[in-house]
Every structure is written in C-alpha cells, then in structure tokens.
Protein backbone atom coordinates (compact mmCIF):
# COMPACT_ATOMS: atom_id res chain seq x y z
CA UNK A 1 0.00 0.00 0.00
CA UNK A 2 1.12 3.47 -1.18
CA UNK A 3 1.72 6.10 1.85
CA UNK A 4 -0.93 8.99 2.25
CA UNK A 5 2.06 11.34 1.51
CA UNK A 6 2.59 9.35 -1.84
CA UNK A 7 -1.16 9.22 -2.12
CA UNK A 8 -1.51 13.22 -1.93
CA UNK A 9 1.76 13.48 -4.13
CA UNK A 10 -0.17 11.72 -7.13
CA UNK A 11 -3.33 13.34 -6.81
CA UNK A 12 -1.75 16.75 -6.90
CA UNK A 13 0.20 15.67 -9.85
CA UNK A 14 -3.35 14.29 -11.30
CA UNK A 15 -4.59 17.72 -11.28
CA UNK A 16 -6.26 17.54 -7.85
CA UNK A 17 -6.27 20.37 -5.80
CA UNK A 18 -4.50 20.32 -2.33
CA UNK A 19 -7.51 20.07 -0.49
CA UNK A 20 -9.19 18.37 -2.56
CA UNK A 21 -6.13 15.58 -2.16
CA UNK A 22 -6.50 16.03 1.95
CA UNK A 23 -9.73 15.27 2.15
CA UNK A 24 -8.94 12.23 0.06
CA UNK A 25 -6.40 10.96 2.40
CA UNK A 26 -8.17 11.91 5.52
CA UNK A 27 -11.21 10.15 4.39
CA UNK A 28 -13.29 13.45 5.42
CA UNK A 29 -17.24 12.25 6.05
CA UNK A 30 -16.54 8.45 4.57
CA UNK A 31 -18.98 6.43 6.38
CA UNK A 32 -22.41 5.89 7.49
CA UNK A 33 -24.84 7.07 10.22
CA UNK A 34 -27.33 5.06 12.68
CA UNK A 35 -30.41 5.75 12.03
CA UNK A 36 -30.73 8.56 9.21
CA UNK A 37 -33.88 10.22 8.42
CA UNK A 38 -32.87 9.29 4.91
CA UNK A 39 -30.52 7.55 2.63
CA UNK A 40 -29.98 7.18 -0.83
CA UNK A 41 -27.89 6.15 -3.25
CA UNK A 42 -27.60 7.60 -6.84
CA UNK A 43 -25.09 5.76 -9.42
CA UNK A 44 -23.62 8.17 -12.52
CA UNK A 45 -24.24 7.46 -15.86
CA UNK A 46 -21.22 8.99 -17.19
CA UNK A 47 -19.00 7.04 -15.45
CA UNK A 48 -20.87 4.01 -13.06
CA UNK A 49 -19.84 5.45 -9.84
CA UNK A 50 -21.80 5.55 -6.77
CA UNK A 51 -22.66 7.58 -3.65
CA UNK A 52 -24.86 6.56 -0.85
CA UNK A 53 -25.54 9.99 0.97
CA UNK A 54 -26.91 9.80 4.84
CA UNK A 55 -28.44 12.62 5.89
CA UNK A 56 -30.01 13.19 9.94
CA UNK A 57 -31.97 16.14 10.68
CA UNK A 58 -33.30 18.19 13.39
CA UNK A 59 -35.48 20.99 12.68
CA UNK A 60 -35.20 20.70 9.04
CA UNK A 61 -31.05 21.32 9.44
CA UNK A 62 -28.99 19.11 8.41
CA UNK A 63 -27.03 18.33 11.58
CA UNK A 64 -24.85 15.50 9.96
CA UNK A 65 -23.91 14.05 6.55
CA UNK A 66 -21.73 11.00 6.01
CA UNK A 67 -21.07 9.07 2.60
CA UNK A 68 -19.73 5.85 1.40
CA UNK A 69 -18.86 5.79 -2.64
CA UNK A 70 -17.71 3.32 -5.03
CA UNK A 71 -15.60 4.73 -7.41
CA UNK A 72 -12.96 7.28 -8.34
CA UNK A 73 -10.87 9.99 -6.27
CA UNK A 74 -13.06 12.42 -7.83
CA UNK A 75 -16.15 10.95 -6.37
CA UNK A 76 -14.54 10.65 -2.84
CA UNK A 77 -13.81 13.78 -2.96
CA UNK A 78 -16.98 15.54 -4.29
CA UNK A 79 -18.73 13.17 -1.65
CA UNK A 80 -16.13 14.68 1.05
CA UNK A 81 -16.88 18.45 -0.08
CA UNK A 82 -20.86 17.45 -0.52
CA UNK A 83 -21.31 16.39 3.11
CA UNK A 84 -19.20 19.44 4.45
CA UNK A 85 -21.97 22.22 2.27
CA UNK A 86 -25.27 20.66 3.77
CA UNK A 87 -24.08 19.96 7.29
CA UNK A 88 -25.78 22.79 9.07
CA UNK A 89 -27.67 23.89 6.54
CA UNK A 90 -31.97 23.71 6.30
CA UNK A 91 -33.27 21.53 3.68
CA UNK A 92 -34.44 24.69 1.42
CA UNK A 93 -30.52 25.39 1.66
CA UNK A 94 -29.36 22.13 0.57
CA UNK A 95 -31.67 22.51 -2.21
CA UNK A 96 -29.70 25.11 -3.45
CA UNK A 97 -26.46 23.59 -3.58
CA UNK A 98 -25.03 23.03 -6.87
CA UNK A 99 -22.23 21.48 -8.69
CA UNK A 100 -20.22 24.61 -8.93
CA UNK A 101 -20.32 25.30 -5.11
CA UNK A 102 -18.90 21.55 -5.07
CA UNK A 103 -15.86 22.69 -6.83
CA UNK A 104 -15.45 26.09 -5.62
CA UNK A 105 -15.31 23.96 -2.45
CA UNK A 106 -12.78 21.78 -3.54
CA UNK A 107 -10.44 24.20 -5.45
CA UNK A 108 -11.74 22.77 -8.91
CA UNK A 109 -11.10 18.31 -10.22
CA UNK A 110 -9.84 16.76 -13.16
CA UNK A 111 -13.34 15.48 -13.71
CA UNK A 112 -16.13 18.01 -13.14
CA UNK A 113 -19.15 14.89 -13.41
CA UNK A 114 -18.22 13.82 -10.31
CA UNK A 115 -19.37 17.03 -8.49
CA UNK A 116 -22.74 16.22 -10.59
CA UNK A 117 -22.69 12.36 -8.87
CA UNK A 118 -22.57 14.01 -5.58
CA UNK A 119 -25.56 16.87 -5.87
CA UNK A 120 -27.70 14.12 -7.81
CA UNK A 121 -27.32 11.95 -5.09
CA UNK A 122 -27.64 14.82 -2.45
CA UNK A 123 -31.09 15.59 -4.51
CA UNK A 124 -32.36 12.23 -4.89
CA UNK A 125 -32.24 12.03 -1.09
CA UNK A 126 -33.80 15.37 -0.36
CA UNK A 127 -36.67 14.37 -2.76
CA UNK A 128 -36.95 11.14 -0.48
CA UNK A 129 -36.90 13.33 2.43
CA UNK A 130 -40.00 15.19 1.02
CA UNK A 131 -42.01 12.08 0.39
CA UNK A 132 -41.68 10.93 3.48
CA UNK A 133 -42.50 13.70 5.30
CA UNK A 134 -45.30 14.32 2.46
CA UNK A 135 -46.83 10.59 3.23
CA UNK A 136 -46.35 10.82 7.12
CA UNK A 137 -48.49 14.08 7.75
C-alpha cells in the first residue's frame, strides 16, 4: 500500500487540488450514520460510480452528513466536499447547492461529473426526504 504522503503526491500531480487531495487521504465524512432520516444512493451514468448519501436532521437542518462511494478519487472527494456544504444547513438550503459550489469547495477536479454524482445523489435524497415527510403528515 502506497503512503498517504505518496497518495496526496499523485493526486496533486493528477490535477487535484491540495484540499481536494487532503480530504482524500483523511477520508473526510466516509462512512455511514445510525439511524438517518434518509438515505440514498444515486449511481452516474457517465461514469458508473456511486454515492450513498446519509443525511439526519433536526429541525429541518442538516445536523450530519456521512457518505460511502464506489468509485474514483473524484467521487470521494466531491462526496467529502458534498457532506461538508449541507451539514448545518436547512433543507431549502441544501436545495440550493449546486455542482459549482462543489468545486469552488474543492479548489476545482480533473473530472467536473463527479461534483454532478454528488448533488444528484444529495437531490435524490432530499426528494426522499419530502415524500416521506409528504406521506407521514
């Protein structure tokens, strides 16, 4: 296995930014959370890779995001950057989130789609969100 400095070292050289690379290595938000108000999972078509967001809520703010992917760098890290925007924001918020603000977050990728994989999957789980508070009023 490569060390995380040699790790970093080829991502920068990739065309990653350095945070972008960091959060990478440190594995920022890569996991899952007990009991979420809502999951989902959203596969690219460009490219096959998946996110599975998880999302918990109080008072309509999202008070914690987590993410596990299969895929590229590029997905890790829009996942990473993703789950950093919509912590502590309100739902209508995280509506608002966009691809862009993914990348002006990161400092920019090789591979812009994967910023789209992340605020598809970060929409398809709002939408869930929305039905399920829709059906359970």
């Amino acid at each position: 296995m490569l060390k995380k400095a040699t790790i970093e070292d080829f991502l920068l050289k990739a065309g990653y930014s350095a945070k972008a690379a960091k959060l990478y290595v440190n594995r920022v938000n890569v996991g899952s959370i007990e009991n979420p108000d809502v999951t989902s999972t959203y596969t690219g078509l460009l490219c096959g890779d998946t996110i599975t967001l998880y999302l918990k809520l109080e008072d309509q703010v999202i008070i914690d995001a987590k993410f596990e992917y299969s895929g590229c760098a590029g997905t890790a890290t829009s996942g990473s950057a993703l789950t950093m925007l919509v912590t502590g924001k309100t739902v209508g918020e995280a509506w608002k989130i966009t691809k862009d603000d993914v990348l002006r977050e990161l400092g920019g990728l090789p591979e812009s789609h994967c910023a789209d994989l992340a605020v598809n999957a970060l929409h398809k789980a709002l939408e869930k969100l929305k039905e399920k508070q829709t059906t359970s009023v």
